[in-house]
Protein backbone atom coordinates (compact mmCIF):
# COMPACT_ATOMS: atom_id res chain seq x y z
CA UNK A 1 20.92 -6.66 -10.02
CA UNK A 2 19.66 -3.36 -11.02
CA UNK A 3 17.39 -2.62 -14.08
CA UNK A 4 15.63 -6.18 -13.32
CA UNK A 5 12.59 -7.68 -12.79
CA UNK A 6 12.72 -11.23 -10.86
CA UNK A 7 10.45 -13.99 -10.42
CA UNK A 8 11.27 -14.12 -6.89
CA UNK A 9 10.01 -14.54 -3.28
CA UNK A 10 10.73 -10.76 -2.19
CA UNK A 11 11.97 -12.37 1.21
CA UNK A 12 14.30 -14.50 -0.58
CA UNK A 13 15.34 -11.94 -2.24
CA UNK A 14 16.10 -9.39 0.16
CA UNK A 15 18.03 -12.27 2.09
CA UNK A 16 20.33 -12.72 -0.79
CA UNK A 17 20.92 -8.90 -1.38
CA UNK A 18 21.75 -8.73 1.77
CA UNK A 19 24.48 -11.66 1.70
CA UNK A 20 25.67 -9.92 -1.45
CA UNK A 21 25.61 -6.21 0.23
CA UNK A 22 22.97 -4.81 -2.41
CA UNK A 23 22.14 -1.56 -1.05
CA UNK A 24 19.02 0.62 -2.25
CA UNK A 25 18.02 3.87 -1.72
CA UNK A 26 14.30 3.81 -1.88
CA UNK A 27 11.88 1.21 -1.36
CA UNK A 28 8.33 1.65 -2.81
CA UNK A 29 5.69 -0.82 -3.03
CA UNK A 30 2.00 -1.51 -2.18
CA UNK A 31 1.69 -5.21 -0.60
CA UNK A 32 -1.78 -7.06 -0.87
CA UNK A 33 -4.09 -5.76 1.76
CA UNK A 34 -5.36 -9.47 2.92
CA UNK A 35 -8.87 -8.49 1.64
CA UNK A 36 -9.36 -11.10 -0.92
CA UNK A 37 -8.41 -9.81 -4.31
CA UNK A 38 -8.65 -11.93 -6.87
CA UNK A 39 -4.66 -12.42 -7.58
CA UNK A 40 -4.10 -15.09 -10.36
CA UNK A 41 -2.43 -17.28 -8.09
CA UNK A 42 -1.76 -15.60 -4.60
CA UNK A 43 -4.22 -16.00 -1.52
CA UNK A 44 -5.07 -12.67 -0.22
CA UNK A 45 -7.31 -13.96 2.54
CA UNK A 46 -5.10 -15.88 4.64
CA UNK A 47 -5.54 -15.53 8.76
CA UNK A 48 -4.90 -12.04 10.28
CA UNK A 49 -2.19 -13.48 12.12
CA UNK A 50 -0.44 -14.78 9.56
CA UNK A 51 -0.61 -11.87 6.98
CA UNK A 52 0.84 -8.97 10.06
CA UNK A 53 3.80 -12.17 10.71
CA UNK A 54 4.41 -11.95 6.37
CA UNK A 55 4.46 -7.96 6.77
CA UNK A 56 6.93 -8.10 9.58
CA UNK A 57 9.12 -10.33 8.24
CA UNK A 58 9.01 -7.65 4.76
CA UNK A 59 9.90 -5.09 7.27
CA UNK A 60 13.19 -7.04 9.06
CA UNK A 61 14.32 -8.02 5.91
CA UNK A 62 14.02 -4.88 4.08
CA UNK A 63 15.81 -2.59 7.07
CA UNK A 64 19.17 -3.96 6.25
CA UNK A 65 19.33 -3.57 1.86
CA UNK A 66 18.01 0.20 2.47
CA UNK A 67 20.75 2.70 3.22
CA UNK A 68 20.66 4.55 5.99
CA UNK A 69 19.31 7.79 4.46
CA UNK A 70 17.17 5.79 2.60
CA UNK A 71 13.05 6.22 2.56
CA UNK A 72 10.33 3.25 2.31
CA UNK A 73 6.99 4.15 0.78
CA UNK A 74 4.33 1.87 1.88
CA UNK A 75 1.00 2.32 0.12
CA UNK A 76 -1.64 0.52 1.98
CA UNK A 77 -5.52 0.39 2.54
CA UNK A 78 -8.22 -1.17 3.94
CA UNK A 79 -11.80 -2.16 3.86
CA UNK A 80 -15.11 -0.63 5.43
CA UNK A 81 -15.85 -3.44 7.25
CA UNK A 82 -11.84 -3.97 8.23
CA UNK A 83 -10.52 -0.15 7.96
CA UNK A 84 -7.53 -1.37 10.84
CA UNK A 85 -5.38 -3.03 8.36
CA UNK A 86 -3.15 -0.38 7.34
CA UNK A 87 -2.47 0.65 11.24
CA UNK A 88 -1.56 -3.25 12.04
CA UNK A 89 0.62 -3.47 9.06
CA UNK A 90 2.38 0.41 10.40
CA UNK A 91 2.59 -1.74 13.74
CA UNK A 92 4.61 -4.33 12.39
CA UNK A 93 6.95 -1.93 10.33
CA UNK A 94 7.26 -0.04 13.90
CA UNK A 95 8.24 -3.35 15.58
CA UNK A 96 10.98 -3.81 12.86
CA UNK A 97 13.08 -0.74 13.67
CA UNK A 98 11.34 1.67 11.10
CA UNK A 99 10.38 5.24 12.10
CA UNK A 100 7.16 6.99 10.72
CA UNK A 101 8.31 9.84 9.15
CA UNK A 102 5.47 10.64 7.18
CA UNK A 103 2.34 9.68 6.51
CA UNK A 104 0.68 10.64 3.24
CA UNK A 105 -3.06 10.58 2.38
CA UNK A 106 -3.66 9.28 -1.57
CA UNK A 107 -7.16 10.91 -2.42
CA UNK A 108 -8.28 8.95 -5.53
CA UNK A 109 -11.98 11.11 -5.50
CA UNK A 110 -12.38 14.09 -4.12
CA UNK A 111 -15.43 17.27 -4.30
CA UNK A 112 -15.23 20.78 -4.04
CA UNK A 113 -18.18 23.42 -2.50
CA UNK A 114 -17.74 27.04 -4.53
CA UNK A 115 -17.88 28.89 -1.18
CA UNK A 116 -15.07 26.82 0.21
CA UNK A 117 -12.36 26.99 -3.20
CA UNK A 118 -11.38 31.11 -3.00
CA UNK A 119 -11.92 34.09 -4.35
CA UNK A 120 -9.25 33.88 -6.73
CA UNK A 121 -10.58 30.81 -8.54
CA UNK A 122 -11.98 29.89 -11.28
CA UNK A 123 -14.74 27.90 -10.41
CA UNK A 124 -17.95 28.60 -11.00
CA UNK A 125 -19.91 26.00 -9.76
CA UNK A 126 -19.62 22.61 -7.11
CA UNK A 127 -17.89 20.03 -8.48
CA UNK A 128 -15.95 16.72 -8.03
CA UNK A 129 -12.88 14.93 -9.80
CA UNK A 130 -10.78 11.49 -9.52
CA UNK A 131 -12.08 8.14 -9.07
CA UNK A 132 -15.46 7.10 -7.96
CA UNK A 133 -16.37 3.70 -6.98
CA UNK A 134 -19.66 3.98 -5.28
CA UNK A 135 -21.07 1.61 -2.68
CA UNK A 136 -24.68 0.30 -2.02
CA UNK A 137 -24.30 0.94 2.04
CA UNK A 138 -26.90 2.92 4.19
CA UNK A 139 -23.62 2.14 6.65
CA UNK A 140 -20.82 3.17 5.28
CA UNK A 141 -19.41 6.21 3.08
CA UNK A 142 -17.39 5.75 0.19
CA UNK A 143 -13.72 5.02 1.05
CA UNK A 144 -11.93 7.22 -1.56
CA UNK A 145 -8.50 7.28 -0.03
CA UNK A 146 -5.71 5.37 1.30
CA UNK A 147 -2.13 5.50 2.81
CA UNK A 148 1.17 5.77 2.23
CA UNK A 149 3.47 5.54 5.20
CA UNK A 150 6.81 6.93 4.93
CA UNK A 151 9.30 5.27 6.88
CA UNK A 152 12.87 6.16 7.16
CA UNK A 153 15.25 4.70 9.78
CA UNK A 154 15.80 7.87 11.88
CA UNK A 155 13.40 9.93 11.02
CA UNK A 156 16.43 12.37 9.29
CA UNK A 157 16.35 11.45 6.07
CA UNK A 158 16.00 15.34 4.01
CA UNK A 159 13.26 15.33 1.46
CA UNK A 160 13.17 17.16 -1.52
CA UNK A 161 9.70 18.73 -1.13
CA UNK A 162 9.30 22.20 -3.52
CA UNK A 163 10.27 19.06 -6.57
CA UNK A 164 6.55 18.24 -6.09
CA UNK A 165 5.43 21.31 -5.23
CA UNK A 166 2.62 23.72 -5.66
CA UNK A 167 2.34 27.53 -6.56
CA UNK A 168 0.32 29.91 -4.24
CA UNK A 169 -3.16 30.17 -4.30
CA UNK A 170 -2.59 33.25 -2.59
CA UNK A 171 0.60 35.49 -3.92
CA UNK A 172 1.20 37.90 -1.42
CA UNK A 173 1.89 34.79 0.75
CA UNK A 174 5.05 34.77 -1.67
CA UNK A 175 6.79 37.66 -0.01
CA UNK A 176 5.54 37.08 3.39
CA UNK A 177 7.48 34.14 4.27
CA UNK A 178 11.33 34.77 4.42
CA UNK A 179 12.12 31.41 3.76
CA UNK A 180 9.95 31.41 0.72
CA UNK A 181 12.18 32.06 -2.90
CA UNK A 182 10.01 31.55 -5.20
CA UNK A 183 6.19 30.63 -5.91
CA UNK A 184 6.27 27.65 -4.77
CA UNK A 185 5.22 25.82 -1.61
CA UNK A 186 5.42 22.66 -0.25
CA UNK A 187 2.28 19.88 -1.52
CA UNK A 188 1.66 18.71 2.05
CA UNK A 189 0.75 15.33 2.60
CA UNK A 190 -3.12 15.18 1.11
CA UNK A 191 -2.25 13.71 -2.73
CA UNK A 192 -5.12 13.73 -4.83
CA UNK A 193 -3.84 11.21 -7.65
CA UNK A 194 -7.03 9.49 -10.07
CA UNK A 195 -6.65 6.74 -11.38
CA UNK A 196 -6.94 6.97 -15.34
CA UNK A 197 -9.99 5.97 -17.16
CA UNK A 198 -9.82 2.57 -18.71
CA UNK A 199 -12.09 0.70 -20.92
CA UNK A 200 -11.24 -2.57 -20.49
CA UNK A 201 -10.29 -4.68 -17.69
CA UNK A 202 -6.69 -4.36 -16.05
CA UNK A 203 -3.76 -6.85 -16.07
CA UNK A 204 -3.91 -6.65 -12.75
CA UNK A 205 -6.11 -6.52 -9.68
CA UNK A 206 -3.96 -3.91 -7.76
CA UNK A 207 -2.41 -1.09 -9.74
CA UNK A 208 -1.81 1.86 -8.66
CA UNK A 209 -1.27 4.99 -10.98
CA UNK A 210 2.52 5.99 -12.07
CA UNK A 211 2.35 8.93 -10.83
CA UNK A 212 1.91 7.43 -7.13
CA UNK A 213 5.39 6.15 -7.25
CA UNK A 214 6.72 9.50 -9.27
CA UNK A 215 5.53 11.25 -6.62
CA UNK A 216 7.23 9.29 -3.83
CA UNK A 217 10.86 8.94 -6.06
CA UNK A 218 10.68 12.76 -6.51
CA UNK A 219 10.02 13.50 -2.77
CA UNK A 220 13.10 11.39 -1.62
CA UNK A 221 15.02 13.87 -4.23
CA UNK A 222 16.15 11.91 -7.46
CA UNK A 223 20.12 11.85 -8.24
CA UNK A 224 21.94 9.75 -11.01
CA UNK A 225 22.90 7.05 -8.92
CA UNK A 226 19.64 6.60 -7.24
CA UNK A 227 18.37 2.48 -6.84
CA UNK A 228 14.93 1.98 -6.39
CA UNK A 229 13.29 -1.34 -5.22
CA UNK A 230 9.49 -2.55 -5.25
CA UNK A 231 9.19 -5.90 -3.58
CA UNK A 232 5.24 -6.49 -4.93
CA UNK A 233 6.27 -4.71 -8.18
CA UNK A 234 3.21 -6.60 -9.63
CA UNK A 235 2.32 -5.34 -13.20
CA UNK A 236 5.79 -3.31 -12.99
CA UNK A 237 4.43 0.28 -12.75
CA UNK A 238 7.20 1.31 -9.96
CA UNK A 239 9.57 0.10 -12.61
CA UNK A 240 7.77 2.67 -15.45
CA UNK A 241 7.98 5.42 -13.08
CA UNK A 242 11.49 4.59 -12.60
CA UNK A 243 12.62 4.62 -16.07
CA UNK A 244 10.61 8.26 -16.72
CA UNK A 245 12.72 9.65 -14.17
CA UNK A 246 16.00 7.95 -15.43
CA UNK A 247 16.84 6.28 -12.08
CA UNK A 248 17.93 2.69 -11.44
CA UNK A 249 14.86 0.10 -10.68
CA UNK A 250 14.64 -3.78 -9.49
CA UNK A 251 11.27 -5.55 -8.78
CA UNK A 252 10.74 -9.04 -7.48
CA UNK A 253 7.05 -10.75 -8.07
CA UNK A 254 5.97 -14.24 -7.29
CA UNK A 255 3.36 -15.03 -10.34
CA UNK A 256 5.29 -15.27 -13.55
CA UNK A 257 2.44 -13.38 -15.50
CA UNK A 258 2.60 -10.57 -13.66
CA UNK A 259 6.33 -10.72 -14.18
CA UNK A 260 5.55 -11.20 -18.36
CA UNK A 261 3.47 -8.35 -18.07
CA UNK A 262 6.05 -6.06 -15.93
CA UNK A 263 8.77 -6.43 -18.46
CA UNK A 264 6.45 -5.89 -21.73
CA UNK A 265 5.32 -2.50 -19.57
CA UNK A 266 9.17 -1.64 -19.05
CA UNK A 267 9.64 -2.26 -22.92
CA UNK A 268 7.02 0.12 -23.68
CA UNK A 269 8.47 2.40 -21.24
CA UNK A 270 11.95 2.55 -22.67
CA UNK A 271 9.92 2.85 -26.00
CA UNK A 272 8.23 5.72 -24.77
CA UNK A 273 11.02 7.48 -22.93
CA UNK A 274 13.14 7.43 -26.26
CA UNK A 275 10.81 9.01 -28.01
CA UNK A 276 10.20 11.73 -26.00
């Protein structure tokens, strides 16, 4: 099964990994929100009621293909008007048996005051970075972030954190923590991750930025035999990061485009990692 991309109901599929005892070790993925996107052939406004009964059923299914160590990265937003969809969704997944282990902030925009950086940086001036989609609102500010919810099934599964982690701001805080060994602390769980600058229009109405899924791969703590799954792997970038970190990948996607342009991505991938 591994190394594949299917044109496949995820459900489906998950109930015939399970009747064939696939196992994986991490699941990452980011499922539509329900806040009308314009997917080429999926309807991401149906009722409330059933889009939570769709997540929970991802949730049941999904509990009994992911080992027991094993970590599921859910990357989920909302909308101004409807901010309360991630928290349902994290409702259902709670209903299924999951445990929140973690829950991670993705900052896509984010802006700095001089005063407020410290006296050992470099800045000279206020300034801002990442992604900015402004909104004409006298109502609402900008939403520049969303979730990721880490579940796990006990809430024991170790974590390899220093693997994304960040050097001191501050050295001397290097030798005042005994357990610290070198100069290097843990990220925390604010991720400020941009999206990259495009000029054209993308494949796909929903993608998030590789190193979303790099990020989450690397936290679980990557190891040769290491399966990955993304049940929405849409245009196939959980699949990219996958290959960059030389770990095992499958993806299932219901719209056969998005499953022609997932596989020409994992091409260019392979391409890419070869040449490296």
């Amino acid at each position: 099964m591994v190394d594949n991309i299917y044109h496949e109901d995820c459900l489906k599929f998950m109930r015939r990994a399970c009747r064939q005892k696939f196992f994986v070790d991490v699941i990452v993925t980011s499922p539509p929100y329900n806040i009308d996107k314009g997917y080429s052939m999926y309807n991401d406004k149906i009722s409330r009621r059933q889009y939570l009964k769709w997540m929970n059923k991802v949730a049941n299914l999904s509990m009994p293909i992911l080992r027991d160590n094993g970590s599921f990265f859910l990357n989920i937003g909302g909308t101004l008007l409807d901010p309360l969809i991630p928290f349902q969704v994290l409702q259902e997944f709670l209903k299924a048996g999951y445990k929140l282990q973690n829950t991670i902030h993705w900052i896509k925009s984010i802006s700095f005051d001089k005063v407020d950086v410290g006296k050992n940086s470099q800045v000279r001036d206020n300034f801002s970075v990442g992604h900015f989609k402004p909104i004409i609102s006298n109502r609402f500010l900008t939403d520049l972030h969303e979730f990721i919810f880490h579940f796990s099934k006990t809430l024991k599964t170790p974590l390899d954190k220093l693997s994304i982690g960040v050097p001191y701001q501050d050295k001397t805080n290097i030798g005042r923590w005994k357990s610290t060994k070198q100069d290097k602390r843990d990220r925390g769980n604010v991720w400020f991750i941009p999206y990259a600058t495009i000029q054209k229009g993308r494949p796909h109405p929903a993608v998030f930025p590789e190193k979303l899924p790099k990020f989450c791969l690397m936290l679980h703590g990557i190891r040769p035999d290491l399966v990955v799954y993304d049940p929405f792997i849409g245009a196939g970038t959980t699949a990219s990061a996958c290959i960059n970190l030389d770990v095992k990948y499958v993806g299932t996607e219901i719209d056969e485009q998005y499953v022609r342009i997932a596989r020409d991505n994992v091409i260019a991938s392979r391409q890419s990692a070869k040449e490296m």
